[in-house]
N, C-alpha and C. Protein backbone atom coordinates (compact mmCIF):
# COMPACT_ATOMS: atom_id res chain seq x y z
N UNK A 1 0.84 -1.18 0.00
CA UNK A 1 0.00 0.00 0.00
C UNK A 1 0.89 1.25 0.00
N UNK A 2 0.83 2.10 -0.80
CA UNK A 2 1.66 3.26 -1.06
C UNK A 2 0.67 4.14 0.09
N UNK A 3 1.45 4.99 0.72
CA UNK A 3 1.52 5.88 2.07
C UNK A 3 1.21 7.53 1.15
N UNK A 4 0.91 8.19 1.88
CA UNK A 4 0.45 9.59 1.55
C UNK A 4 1.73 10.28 1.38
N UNK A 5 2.97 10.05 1.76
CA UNK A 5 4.32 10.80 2.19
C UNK A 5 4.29 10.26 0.63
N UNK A 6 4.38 9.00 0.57
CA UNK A 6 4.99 8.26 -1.33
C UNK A 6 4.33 8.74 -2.25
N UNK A 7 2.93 9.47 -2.33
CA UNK A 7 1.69 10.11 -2.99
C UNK A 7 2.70 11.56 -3.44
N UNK A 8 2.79 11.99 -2.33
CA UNK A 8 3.40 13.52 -2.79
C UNK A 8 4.73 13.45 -3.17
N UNK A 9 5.76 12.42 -2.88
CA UNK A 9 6.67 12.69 -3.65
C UNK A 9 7.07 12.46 -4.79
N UNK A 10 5.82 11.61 -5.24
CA UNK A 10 5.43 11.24 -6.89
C UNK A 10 5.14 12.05 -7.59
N UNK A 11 4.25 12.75 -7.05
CA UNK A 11 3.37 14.07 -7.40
C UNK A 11 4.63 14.97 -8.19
N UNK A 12 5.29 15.48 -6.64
CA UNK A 12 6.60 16.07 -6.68
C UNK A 12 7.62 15.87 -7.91
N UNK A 13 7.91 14.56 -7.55
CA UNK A 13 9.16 13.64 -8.75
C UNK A 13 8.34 13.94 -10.27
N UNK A 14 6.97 13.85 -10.30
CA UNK A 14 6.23 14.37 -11.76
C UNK A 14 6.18 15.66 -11.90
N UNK A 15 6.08 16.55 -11.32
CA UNK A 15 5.60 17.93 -11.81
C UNK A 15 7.48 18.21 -12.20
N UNK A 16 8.15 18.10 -11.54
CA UNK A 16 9.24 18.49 -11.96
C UNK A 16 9.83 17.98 -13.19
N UNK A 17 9.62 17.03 -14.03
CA UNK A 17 9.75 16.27 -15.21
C UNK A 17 8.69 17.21 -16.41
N UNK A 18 7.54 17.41 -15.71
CA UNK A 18 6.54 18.45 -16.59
C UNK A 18 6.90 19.98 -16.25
N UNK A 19 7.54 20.10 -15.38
CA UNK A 19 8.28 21.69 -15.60
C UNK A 19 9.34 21.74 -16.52
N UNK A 20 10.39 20.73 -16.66
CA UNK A 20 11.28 20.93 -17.33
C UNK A 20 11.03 20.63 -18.65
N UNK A 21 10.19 19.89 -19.22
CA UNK A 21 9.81 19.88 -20.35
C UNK A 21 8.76 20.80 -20.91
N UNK A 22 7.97 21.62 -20.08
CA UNK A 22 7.61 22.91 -20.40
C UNK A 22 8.90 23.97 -20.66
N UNK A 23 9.64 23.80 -19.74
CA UNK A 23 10.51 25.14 -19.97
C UNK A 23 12.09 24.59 -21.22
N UNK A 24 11.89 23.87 -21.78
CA UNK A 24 12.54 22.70 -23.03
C UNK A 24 11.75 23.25 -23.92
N UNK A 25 10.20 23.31 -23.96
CA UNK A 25 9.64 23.98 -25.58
C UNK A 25 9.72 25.14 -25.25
N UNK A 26 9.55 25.82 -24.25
CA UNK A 26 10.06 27.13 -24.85
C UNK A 26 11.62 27.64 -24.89
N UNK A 27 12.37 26.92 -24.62
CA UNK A 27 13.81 27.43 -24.79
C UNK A 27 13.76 26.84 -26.48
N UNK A 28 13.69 26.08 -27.20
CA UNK A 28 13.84 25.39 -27.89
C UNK A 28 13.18 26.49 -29.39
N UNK A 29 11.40 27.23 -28.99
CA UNK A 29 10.95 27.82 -29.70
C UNK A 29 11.34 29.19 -29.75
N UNK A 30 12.42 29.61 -28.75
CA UNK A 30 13.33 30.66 -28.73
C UNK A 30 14.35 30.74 -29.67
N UNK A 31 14.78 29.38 -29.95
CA UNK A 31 15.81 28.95 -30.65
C UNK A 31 15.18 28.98 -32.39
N UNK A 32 14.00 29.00 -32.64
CA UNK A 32 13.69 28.65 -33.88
C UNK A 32 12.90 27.52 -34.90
N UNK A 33 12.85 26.40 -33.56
CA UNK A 33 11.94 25.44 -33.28
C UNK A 33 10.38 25.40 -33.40
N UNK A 34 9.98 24.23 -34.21
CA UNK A 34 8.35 24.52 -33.57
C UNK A 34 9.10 23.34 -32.59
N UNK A 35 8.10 23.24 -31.47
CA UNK A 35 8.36 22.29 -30.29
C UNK A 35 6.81 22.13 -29.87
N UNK A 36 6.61 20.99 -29.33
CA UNK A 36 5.25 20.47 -28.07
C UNK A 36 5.66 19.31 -27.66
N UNK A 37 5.09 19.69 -26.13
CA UNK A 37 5.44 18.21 -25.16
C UNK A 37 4.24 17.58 -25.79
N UNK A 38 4.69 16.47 -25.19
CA UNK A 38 3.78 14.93 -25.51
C UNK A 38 3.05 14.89 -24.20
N UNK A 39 1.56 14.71 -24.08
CA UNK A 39 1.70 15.07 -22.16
C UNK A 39 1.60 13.49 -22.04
N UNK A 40 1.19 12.69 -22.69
CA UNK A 40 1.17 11.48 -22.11
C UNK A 40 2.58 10.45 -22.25
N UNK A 41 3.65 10.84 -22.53
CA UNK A 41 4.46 10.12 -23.06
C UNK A 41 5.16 9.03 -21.61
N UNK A 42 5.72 9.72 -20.60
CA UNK A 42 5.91 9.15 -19.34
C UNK A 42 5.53 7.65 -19.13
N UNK A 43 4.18 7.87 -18.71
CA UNK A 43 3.55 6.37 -18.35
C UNK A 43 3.14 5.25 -19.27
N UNK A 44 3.55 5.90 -20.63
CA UNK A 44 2.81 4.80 -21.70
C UNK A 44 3.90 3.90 -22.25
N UNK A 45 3.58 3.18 -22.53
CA UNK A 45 4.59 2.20 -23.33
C UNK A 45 4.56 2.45 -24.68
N UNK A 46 3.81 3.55 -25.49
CA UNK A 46 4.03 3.90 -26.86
C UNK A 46 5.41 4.21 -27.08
N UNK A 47 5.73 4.60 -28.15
CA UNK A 47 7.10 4.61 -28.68
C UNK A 47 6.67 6.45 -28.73
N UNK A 48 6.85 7.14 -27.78
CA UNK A 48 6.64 8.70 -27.61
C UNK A 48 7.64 9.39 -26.97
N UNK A 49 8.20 10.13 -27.62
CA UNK A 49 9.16 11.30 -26.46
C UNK A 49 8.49 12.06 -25.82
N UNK A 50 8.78 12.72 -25.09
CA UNK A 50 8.50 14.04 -23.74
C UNK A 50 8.54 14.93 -24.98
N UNK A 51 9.34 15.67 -25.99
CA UNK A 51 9.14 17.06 -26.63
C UNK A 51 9.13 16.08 -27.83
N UNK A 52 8.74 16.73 -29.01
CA UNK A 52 9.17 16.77 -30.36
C UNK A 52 9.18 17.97 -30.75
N UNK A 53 10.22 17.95 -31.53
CA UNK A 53 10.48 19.67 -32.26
C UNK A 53 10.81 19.36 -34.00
N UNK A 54 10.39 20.43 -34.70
CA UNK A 54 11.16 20.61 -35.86
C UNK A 54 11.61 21.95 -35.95
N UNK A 55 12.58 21.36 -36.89
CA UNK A 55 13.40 22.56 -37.63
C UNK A 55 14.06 22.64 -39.01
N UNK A 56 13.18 23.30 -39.66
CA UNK A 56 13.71 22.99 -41.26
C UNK A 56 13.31 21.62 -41.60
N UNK A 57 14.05 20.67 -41.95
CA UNK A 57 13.74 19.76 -42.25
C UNK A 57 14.02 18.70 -41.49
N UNK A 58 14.34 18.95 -40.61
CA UNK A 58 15.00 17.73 -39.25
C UNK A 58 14.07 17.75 -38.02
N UNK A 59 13.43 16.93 -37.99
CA UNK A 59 13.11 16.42 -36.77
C UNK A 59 13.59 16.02 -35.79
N UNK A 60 13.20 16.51 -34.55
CA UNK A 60 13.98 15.79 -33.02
C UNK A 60 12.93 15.38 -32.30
N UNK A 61 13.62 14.00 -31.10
CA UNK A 61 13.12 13.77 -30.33
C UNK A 61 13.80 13.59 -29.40
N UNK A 62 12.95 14.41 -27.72
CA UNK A 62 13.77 14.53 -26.92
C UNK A 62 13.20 13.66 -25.90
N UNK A 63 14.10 12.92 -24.63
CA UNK A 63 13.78 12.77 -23.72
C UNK A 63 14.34 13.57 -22.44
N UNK A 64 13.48 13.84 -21.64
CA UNK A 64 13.88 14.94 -20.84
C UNK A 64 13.84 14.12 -19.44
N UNK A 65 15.19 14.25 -18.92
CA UNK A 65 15.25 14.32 -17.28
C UNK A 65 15.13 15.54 -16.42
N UNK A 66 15.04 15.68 -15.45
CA UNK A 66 15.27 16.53 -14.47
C UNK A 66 16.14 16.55 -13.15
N UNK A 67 17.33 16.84 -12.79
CA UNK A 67 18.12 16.32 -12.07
C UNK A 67 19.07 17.32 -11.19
N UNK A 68 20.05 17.43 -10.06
CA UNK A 68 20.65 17.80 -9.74
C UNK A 68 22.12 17.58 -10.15
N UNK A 69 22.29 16.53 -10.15
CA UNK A 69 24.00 16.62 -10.76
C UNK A 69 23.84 15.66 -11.85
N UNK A 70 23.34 14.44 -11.79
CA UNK A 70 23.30 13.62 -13.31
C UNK A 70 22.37 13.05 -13.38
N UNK A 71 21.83 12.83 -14.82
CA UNK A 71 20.60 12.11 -15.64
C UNK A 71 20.94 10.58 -15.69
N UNK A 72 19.96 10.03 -15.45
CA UNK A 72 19.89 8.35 -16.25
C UNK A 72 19.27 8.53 -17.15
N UNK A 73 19.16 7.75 -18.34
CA UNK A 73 18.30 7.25 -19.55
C UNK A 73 18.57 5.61 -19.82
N UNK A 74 17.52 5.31 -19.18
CA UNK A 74 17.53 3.82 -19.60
C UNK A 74 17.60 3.33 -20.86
N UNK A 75 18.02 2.39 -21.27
CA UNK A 75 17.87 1.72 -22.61
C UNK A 75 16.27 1.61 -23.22
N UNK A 76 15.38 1.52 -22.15
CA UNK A 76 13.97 1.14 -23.19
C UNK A 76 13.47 2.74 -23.64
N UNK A 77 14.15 4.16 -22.88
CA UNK A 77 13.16 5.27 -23.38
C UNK A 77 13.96 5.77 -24.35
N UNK A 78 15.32 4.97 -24.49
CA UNK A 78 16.43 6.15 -25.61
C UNK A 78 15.86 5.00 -26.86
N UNK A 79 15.35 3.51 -26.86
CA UNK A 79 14.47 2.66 -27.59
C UNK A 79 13.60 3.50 -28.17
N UNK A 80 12.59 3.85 -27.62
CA UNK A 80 11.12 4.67 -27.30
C UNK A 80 11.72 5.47 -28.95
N UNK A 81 12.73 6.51 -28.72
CA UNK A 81 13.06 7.81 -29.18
C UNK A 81 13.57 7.50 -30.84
N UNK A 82 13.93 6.12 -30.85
CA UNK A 82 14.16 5.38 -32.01
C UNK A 82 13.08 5.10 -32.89
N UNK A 83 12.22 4.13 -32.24
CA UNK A 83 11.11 3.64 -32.75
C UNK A 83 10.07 4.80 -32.99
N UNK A 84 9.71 5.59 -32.29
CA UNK A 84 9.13 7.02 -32.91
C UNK A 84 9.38 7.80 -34.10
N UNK A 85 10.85 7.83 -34.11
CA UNK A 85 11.41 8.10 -35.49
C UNK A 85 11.25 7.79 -36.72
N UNK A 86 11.38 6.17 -36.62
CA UNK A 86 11.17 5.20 -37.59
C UNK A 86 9.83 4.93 -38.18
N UNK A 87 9.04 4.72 -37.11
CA UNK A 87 8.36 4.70 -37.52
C UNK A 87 6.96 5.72 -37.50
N UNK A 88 7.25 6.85 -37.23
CA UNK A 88 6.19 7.87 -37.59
C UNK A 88 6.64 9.15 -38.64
N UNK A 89 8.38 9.61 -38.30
CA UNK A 89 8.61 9.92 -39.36
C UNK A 89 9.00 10.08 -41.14
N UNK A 90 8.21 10.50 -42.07
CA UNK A 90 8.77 9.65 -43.29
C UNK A 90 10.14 10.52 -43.64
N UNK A 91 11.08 10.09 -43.46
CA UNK A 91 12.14 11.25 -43.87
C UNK A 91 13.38 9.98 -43.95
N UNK A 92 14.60 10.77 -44.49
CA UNK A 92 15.72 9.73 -44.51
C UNK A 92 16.54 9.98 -42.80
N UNK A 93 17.07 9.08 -42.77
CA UNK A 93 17.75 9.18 -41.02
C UNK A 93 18.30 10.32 -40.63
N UNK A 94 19.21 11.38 -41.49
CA UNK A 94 19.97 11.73 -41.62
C UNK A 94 19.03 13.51 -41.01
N UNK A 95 17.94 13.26 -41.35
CA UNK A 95 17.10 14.74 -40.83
C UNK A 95 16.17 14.39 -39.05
N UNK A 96 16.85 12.97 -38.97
CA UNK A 96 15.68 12.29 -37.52
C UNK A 96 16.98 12.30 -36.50
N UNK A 97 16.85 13.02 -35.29
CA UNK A 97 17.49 13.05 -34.09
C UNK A 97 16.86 12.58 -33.28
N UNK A 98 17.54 11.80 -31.94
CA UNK A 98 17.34 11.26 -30.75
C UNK A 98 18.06 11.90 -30.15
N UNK A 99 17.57 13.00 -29.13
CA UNK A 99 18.44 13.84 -28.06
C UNK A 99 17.84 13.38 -26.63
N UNK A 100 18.96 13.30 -26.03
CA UNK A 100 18.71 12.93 -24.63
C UNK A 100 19.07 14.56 -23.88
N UNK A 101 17.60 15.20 -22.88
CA UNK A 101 18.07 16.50 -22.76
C UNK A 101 18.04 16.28 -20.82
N UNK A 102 19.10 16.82 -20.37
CA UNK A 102 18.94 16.59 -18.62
C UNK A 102 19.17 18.36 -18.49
N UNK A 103 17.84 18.46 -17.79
CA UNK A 103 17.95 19.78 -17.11
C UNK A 103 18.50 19.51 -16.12
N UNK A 104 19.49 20.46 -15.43
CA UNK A 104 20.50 20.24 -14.22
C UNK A 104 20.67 21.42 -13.80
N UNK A 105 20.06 21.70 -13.19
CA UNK A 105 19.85 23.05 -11.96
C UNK A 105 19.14 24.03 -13.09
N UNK A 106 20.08 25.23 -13.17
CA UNK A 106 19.86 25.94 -14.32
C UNK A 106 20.30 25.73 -15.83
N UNK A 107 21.56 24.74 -15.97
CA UNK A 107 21.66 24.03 -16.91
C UNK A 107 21.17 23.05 -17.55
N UNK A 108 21.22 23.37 -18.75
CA UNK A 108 20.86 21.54 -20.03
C UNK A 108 21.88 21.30 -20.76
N UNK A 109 22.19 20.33 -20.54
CA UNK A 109 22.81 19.03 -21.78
C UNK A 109 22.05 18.58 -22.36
N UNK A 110 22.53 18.68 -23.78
CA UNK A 110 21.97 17.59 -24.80
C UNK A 110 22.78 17.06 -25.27
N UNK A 111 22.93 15.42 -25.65
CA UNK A 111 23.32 14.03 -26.15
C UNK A 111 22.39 14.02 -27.01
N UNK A 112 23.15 13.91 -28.23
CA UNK A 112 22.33 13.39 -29.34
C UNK A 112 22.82 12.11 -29.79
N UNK A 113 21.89 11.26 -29.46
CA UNK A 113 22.58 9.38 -29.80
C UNK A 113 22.32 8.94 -31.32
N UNK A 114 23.74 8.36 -31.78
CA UNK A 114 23.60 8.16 -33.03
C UNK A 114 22.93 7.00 -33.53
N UNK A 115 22.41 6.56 -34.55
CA UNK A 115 21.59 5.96 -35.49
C UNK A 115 22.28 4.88 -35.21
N UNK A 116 23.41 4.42 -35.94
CA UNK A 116 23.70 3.03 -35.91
C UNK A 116 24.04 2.30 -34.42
N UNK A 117 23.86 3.48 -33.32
CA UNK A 117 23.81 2.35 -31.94
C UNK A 117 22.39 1.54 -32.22
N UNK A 118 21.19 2.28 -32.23
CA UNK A 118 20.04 1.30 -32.12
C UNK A 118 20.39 0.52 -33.40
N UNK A 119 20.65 0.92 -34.68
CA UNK A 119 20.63 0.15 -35.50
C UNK A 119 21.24 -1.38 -35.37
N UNK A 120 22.28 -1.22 -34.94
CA UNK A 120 23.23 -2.40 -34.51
C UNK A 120 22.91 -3.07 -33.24
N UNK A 121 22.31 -2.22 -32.56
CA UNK A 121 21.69 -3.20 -31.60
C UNK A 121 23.10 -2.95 -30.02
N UNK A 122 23.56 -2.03 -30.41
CA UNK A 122 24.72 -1.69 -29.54
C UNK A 122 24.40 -0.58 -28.37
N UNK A 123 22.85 -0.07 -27.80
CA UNK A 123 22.89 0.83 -27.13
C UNK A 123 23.38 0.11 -25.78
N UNK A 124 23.69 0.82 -25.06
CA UNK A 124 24.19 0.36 -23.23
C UNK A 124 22.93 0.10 -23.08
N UNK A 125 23.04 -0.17 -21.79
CA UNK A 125 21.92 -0.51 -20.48
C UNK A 125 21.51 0.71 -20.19
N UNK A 126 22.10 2.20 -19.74
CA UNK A 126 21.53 3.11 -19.91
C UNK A 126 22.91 4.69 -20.38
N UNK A 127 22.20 5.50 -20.35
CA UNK A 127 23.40 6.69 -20.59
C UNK A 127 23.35 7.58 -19.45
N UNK A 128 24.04 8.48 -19.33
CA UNK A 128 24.37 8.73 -18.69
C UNK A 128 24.95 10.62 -19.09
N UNK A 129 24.10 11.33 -18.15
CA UNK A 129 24.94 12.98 -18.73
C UNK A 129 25.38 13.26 -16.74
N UNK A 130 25.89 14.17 -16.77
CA UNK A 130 26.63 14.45 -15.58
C UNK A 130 26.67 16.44 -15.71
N UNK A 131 27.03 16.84 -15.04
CA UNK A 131 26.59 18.10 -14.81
C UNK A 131 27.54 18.96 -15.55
N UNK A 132 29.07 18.30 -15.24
CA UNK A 132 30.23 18.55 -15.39
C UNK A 132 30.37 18.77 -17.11
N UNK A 133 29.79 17.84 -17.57
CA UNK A 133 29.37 17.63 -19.38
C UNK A 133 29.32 18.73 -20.31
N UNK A 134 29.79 18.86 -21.42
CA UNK A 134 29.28 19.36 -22.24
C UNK A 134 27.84 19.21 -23.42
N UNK A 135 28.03 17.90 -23.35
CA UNK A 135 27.32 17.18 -23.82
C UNK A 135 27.67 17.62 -25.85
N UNK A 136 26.93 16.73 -26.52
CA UNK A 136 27.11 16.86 -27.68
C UNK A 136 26.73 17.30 -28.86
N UNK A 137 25.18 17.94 -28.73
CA UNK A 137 24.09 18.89 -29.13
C UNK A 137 24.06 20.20 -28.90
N UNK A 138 24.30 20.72 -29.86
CA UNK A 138 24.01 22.32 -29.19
C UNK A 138 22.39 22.60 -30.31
N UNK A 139 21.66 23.27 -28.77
CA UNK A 139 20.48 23.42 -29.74
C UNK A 139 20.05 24.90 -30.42
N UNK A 140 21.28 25.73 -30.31
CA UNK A 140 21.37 27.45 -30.88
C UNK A 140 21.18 26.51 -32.79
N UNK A 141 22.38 26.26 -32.75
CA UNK A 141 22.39 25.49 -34.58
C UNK A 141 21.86 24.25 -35.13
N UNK A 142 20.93 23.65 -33.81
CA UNK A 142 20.96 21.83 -34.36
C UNK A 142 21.69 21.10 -35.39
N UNK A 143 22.81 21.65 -34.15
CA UNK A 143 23.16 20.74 -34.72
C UNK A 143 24.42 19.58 -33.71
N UNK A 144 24.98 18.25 -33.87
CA UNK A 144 25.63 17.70 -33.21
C UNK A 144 27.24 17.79 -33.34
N UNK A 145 28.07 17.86 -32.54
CA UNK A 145 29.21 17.93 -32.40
C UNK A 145 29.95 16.67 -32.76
N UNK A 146 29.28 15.71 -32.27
CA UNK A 146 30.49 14.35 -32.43
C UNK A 146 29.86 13.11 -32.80
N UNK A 147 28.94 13.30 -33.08
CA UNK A 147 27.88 11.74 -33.98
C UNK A 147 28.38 11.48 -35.13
């Protein structure tokens, strides 16, 4: 039986995942982006990110943490960010991004994970951004640094 103390810090642990992905579309539509959260993406087992954005002709999909010093991303939601791609966007790979975004205090990192990890079947168990990071996305140019 989950306790009233475990109620609110769910509550808690959620609204802060839906703040940061509110304040992700609009940094993002600052940038030049159309952007919208997904509101149901969290609890479902669809193949859905937290934001999708375009730009020009490239599509992104983000998953968003919220964190103090470092993000997890498990293997099944950086999955999720694949299979969304594939199969809802019609475009060639090369305009479809998978960004992993960890808000971290007042900072964000973005990791943009490349194509032939899922392709090959080579993603980790999970990833990992850290505060310290630069990470590999900058989202002023969308564009990626080291993919």
């Amino acid at each position: 039986m989950v306790s009233k103390v475990d109620r609110k810090a769910i509550r808690r642990w959620r609204r802060r995942g839906f703040y940061s992905e509110k304040v992700l579309v609009k940094l993002l539509e600052k940038h030049g982006y159309n952007a919208v959260r997904v509101p149901v993406s969290n609890p479902s087992r669809n193949p859905l990110p937290d934001v999708i954005a375009r730009r020009n002709q490239h599509v992104y999909a983000f998953e968003v943490k919220n964190a103090k010093f470092y993000a997890y991303f498990p293997r099944e939601q950086i999955e999720k960010l694949f299979k969304f791609l594939d199969k809802f966007i019609p475009s060639s790979r090369e305009f479809k991004h998978a960004i992993l975004a960890a808000h971290l205090g007042k900072k964000w990192i973005f990791n943009e994970i490349p194509w032939d990890k899922w392709v090959n079947g080579t993603l980790p168990e999970y990833e990992r951004i850290m505060k310290k990071e630069n990470g590999n996305f900058k989202i002023e140019d969308g564009k990626s640094m080291s993919v």
